[in-house]
N, C-alpha and C. Protein backbone atom coordinates (compact mmCIF):
# COMPACT_ATOMS: atom_id res chain seq x y z
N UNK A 1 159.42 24.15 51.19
CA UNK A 1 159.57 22.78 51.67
C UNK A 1 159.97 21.89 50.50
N UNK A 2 160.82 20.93 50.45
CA UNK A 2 161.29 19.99 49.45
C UNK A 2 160.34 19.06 49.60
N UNK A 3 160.04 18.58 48.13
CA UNK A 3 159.51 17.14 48.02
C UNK A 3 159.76 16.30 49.30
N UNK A 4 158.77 15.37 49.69
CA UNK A 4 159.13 14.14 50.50
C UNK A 4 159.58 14.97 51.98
N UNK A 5 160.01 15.98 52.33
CA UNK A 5 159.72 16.16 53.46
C UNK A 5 158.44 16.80 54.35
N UNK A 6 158.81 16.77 55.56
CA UNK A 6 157.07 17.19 55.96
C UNK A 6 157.66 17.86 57.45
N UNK A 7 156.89 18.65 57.78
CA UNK A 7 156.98 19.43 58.70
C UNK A 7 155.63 19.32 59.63
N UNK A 8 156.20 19.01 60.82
CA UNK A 8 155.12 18.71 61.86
C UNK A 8 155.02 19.58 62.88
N UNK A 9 154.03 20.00 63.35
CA UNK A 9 153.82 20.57 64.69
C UNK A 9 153.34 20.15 65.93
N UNK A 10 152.90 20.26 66.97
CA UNK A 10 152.51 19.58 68.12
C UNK A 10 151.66 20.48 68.15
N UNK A 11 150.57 19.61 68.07
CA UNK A 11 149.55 20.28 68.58
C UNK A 11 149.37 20.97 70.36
N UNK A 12 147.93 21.23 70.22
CA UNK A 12 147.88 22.32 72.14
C UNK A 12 147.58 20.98 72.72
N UNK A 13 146.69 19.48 72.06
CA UNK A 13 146.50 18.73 73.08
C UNK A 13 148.18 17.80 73.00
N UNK A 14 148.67 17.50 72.41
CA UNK A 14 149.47 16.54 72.62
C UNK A 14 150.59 17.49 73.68
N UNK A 15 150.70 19.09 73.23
CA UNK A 15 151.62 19.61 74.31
C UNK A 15 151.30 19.44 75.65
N UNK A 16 150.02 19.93 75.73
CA UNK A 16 149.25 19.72 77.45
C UNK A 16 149.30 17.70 78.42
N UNK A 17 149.44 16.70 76.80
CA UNK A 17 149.75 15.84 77.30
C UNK A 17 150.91 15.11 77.86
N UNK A 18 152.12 16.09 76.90
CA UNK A 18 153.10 15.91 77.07
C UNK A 18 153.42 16.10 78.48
N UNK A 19 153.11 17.81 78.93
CA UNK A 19 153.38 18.28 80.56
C UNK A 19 152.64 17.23 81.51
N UNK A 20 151.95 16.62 81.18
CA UNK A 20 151.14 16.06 81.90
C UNK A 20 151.85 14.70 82.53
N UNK A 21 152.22 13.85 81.43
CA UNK A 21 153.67 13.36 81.31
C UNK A 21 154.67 13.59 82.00
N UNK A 22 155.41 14.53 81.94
CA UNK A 22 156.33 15.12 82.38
C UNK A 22 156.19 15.82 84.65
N UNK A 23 154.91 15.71 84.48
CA UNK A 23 154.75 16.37 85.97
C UNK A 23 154.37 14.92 86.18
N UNK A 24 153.57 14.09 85.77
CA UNK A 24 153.39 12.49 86.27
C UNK A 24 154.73 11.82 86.69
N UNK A 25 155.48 12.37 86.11
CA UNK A 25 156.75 11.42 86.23
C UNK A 25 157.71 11.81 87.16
N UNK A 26 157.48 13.26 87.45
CA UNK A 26 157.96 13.90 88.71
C UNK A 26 157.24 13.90 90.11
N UNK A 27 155.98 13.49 89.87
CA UNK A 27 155.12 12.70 91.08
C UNK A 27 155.19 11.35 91.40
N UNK A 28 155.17 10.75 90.78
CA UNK A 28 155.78 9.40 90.87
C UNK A 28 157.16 9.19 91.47
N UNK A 29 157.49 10.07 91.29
CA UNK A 29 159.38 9.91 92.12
C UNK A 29 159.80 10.61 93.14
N UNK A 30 158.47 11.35 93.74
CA UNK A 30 158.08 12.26 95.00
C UNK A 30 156.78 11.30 96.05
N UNK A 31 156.73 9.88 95.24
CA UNK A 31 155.79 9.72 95.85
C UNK A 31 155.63 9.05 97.19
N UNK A 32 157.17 9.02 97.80
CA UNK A 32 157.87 8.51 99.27
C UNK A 32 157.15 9.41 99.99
N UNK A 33 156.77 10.80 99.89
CA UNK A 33 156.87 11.51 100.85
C UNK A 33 154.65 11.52 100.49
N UNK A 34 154.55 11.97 99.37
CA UNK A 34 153.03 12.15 99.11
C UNK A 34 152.73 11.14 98.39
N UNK A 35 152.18 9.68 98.59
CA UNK A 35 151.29 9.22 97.78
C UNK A 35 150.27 9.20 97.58
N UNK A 36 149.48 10.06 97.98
CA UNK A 36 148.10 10.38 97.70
C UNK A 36 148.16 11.15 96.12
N UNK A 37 149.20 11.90 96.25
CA UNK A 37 148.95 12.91 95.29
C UNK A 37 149.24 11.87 93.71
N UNK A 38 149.64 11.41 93.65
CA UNK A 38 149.46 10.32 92.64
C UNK A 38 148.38 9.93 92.15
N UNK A 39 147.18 10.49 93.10
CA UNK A 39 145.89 9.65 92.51
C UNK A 39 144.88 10.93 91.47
N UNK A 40 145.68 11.56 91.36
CA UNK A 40 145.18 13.23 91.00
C UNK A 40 145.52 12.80 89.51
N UNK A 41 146.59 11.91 88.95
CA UNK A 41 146.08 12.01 87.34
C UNK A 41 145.76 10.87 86.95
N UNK A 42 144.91 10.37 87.97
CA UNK A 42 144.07 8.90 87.07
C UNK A 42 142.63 9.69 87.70
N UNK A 43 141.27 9.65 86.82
CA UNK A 43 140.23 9.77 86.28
C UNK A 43 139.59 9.37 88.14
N UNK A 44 138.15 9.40 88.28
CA UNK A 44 137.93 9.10 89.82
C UNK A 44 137.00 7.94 89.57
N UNK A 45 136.97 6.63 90.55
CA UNK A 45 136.05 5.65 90.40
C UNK A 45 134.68 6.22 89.96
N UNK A 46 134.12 5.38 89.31
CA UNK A 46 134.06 4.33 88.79
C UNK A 46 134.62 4.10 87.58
N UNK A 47 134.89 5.20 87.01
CA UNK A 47 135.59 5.57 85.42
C UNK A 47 137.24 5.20 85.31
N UNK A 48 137.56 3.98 86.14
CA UNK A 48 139.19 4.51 86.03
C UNK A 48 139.65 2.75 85.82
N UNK A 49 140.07 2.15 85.04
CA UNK A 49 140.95 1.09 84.93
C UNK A 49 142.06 1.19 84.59
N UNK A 50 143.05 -0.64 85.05
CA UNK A 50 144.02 -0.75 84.57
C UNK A 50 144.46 -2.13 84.82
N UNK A 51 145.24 -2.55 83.76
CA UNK A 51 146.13 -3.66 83.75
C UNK A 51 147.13 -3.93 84.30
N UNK A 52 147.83 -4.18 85.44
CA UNK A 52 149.07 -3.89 86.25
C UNK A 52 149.75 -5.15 86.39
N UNK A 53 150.99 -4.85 86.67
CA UNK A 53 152.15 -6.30 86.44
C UNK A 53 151.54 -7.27 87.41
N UNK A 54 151.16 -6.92 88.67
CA UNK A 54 150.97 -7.66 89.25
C UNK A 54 149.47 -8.38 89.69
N UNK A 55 149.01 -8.08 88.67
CA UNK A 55 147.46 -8.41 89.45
C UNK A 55 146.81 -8.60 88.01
N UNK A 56 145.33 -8.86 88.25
CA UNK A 56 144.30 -9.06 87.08
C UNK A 56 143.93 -7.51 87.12
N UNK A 57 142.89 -7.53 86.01
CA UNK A 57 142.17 -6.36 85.69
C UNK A 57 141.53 -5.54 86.95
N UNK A 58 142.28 -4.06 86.91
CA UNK A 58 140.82 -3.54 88.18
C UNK A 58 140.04 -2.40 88.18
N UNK A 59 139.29 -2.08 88.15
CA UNK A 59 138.26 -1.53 87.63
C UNK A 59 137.66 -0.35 88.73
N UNK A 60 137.45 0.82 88.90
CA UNK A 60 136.36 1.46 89.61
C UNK A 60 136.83 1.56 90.69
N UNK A 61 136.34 1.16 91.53
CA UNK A 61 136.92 1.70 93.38
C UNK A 61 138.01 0.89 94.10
N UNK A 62 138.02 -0.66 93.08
CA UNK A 62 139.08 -1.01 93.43
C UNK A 62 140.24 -0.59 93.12
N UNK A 63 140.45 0.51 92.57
CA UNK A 63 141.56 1.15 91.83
C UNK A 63 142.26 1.72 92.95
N UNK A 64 141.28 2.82 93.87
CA UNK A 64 141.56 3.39 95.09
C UNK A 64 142.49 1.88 95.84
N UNK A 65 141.68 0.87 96.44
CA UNK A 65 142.52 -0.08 97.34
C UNK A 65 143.75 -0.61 96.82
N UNK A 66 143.94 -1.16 95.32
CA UNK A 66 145.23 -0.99 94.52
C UNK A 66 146.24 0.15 94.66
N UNK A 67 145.83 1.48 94.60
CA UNK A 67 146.84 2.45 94.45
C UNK A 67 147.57 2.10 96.20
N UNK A 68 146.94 2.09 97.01
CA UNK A 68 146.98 2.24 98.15
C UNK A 68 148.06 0.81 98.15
N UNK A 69 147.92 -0.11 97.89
CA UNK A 69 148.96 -1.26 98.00
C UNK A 69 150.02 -1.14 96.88
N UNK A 70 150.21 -0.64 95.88
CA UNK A 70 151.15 -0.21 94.85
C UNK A 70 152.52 1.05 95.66
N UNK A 71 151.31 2.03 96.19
CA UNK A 71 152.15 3.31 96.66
C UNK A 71 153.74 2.75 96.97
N UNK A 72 153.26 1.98 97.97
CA UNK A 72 154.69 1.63 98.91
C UNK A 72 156.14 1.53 97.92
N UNK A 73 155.76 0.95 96.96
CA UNK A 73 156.62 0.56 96.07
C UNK A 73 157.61 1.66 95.62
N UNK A 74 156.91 2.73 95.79
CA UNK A 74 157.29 3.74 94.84
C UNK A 74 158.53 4.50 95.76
N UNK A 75 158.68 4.11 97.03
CA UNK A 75 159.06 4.62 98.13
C UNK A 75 161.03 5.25 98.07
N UNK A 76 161.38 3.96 97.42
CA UNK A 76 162.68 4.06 97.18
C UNK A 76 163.05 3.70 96.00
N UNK A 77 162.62 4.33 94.95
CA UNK A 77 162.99 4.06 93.56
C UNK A 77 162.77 5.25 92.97
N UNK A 78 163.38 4.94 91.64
CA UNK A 78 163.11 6.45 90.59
C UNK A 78 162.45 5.76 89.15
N UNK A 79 161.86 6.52 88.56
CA UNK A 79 161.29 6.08 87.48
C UNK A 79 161.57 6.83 86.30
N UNK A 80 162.02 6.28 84.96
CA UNK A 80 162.24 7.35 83.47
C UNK A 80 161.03 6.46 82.62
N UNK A 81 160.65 8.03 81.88
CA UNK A 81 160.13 7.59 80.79
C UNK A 81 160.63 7.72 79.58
N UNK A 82 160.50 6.43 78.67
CA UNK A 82 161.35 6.50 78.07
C UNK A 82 160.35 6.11 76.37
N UNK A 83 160.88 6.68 75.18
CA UNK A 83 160.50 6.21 73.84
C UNK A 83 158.77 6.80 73.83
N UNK A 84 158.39 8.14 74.56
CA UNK A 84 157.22 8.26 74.46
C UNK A 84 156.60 8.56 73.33
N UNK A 85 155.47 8.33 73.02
CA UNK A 85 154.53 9.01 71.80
C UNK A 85 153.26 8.79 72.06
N UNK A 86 153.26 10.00 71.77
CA UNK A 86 151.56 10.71 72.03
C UNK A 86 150.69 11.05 71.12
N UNK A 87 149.59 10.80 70.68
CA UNK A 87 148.65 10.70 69.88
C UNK A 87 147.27 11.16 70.83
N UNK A 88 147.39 12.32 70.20
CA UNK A 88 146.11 13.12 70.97
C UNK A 88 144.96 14.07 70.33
N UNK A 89 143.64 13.77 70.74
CA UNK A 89 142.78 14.92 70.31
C UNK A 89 141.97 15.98 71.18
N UNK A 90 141.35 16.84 70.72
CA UNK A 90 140.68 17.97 71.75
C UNK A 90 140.44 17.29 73.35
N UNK A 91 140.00 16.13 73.21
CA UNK A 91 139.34 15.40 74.52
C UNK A 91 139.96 13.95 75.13
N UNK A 92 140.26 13.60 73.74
CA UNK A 92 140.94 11.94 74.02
C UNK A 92 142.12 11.90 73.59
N UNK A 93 143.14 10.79 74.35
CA UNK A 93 144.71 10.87 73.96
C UNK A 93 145.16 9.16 74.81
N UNK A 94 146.08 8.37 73.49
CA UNK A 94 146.65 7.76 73.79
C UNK A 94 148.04 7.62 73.85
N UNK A 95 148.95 7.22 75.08
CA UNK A 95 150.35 7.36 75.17
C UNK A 95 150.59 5.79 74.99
N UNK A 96 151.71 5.53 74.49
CA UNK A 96 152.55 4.48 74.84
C UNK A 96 154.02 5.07 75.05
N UNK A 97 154.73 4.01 75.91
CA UNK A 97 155.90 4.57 76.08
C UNK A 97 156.60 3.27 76.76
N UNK A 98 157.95 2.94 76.84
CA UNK A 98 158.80 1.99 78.57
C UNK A 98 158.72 3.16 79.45
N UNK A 99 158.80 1.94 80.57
CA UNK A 99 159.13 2.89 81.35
C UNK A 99 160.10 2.32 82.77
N UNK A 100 161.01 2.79 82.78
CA UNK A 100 162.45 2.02 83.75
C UNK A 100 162.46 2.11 84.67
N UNK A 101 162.21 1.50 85.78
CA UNK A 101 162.09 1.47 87.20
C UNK A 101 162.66 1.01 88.07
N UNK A 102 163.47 1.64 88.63
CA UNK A 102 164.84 0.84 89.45
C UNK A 102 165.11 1.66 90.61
N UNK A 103 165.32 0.53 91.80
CA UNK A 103 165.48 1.17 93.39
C UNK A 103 165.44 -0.16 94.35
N UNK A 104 164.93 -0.03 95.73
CA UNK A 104 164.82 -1.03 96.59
C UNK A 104 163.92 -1.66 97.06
N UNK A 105 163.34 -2.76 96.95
CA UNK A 105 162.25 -2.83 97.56
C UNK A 105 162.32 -2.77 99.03
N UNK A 106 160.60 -3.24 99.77
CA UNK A 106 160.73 -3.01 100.99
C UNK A 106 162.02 -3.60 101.88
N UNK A 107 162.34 -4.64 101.55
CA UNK A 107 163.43 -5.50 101.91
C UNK A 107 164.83 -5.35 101.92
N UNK A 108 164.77 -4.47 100.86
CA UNK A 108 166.42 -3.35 100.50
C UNK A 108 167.08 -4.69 99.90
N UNK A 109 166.35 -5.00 99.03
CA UNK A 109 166.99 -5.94 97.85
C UNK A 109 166.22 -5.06 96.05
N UNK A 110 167.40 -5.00 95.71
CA UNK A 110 168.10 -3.70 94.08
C UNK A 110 166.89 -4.44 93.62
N UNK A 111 166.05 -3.44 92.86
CA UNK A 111 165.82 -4.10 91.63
C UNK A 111 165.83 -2.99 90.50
N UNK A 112 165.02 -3.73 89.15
CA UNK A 112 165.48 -3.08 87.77
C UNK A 112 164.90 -3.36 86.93
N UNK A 113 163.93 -3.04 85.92
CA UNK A 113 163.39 -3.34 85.46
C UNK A 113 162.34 -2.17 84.26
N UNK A 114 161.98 -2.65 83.15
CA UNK A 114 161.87 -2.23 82.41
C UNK A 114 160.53 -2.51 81.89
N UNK A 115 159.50 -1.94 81.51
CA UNK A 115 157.89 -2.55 81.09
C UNK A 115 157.05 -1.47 80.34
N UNK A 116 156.46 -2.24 79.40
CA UNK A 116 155.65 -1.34 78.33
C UNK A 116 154.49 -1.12 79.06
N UNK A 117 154.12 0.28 78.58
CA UNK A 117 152.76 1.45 79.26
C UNK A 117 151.73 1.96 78.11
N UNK A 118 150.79 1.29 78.11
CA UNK A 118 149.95 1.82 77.17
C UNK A 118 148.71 2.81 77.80
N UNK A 119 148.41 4.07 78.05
CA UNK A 119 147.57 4.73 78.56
C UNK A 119 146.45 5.63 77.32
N UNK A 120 145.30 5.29 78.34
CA UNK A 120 144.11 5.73 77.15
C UNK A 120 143.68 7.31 77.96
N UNK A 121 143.63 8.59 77.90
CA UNK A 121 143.35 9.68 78.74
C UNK A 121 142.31 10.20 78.25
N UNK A 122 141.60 11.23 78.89
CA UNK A 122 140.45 11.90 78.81
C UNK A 122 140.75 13.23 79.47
N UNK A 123 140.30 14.14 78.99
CA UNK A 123 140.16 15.60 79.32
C UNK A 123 138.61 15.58 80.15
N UNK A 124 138.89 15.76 81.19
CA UNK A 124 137.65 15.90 81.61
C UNK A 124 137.75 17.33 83.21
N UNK A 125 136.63 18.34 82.66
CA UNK A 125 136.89 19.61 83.96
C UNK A 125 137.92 20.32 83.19
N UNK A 126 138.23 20.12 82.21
CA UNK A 126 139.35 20.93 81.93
C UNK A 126 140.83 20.32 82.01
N UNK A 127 140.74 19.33 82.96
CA UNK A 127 142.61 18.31 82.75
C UNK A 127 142.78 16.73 82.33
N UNK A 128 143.44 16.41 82.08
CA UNK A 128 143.60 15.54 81.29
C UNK A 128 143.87 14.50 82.30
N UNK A 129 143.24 13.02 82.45
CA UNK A 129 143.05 11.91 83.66
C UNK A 129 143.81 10.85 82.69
N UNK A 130 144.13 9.89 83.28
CA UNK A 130 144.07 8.43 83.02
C UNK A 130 143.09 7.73 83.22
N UNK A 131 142.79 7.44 82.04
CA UNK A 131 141.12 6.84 82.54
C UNK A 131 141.21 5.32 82.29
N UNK A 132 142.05 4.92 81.44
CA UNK A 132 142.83 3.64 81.44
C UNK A 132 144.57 2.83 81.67
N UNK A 133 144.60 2.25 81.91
CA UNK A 133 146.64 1.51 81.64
C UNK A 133 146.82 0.53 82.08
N UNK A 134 147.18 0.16 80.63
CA UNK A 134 147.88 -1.05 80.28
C UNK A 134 149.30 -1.29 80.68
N UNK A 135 149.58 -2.15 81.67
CA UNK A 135 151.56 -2.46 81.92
C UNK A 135 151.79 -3.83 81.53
N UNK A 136 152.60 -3.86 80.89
CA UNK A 136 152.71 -5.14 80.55
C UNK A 136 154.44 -5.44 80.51
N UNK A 137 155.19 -6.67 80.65
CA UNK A 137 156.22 -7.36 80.31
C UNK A 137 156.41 -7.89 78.68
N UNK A 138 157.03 -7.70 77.77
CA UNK A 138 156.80 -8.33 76.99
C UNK A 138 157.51 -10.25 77.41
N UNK A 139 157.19 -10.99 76.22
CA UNK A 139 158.07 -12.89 76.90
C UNK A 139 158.35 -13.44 75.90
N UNK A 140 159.79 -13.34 76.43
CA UNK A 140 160.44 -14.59 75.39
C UNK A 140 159.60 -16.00 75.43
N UNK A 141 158.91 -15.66 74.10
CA UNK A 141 158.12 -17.00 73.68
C UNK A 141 159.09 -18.43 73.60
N UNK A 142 159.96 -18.44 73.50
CA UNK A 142 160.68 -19.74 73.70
C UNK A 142 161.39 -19.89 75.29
N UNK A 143 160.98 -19.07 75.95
CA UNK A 143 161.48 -19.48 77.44
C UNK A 143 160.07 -19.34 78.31
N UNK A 144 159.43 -19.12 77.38
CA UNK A 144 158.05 -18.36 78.18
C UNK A 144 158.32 -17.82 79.38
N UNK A 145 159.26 -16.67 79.62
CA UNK A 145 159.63 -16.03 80.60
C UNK A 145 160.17 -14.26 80.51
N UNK A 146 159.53 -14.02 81.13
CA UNK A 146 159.07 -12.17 81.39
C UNK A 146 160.70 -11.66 80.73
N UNK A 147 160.41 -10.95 80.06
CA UNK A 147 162.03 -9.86 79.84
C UNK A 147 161.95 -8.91 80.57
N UNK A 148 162.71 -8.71 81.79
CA UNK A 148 162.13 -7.87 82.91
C UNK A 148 163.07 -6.39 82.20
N UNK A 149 163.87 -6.73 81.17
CA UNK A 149 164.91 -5.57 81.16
C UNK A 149 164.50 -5.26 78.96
N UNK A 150 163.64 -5.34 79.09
CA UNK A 150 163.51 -5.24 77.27
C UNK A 150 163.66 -4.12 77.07
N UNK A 151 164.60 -3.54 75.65
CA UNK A 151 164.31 -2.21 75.22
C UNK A 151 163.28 -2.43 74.06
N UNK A 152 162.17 -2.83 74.13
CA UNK A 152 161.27 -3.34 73.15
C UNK A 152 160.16 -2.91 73.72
């Protein structure tokens, strides 16, 4: 190995988080037909929060009545993840990543849009949950208005 370079490996948890990742994101874009099955990699009430574009903080069983009003959304759109990195250990793992979301709403009016994902996970039984997530918009502080399309 030369000076100044470095050679990295992926570890077994960040790989297992990666797939985890990777099959989340292929459920999410299947989730017209099954949205239940979506609820299989977030953690089970009372242990489960998140921060979502559209709402305040929700916590525990309201998570269940949230997913259930979110699902619909997912109906006619596709989702990429994009700029991921994963930072993971034996049990705990945090992702950030964008993530691009574009299709129709119920109304069959386009949309498009782009929003930062911060997720806190837990291995628990043996698979790896969402036990927290953060979505957020970042805002042009001088328009004080949402960048619905940021590559930031």
């Amino acid at each position: 190995m030369q000076a100044g370079s470095q050679t990295t490996t992926m570890t077994t948890a960040e790989s297992q988080v990666r797939r985890f990742y990777s099959d989340w994101k292929d459920c999410i874009n299947q989730l017209a037909t099954e949205p239940a099955a979506g609820l299989a990699y977030f953690n089970d009430p009372p242990d489960v929060g998140i921060f979502d574009l559209m709402t305040t903080a929700i916590e525990g069983e309201k998570f269940i009545e949230h997913w259930w009003q979110v699902a619909p959304f997912f109906a006619n759109a596709t989702i990429e993840f994009q700029d991921v990195k994963v930072h993971a250990g034996d049990t705990v793992a945090f992702v950030t990543m964008l993530q691009h979301y574009q299709g129709m709403d119920g109304n069959g009016n386009p949309f498009n849009f782009r929003y930062r994902v911060t997720d806190g996970l837990q291995k628990i039984d043996g698979r790896w949950r969402i036990v927290h997530e953060h979505i957020s918009f970042p805002i042009d502080l001088e328009t004080q208005k949402a960048d619905l399309l940021s590559e930031r």
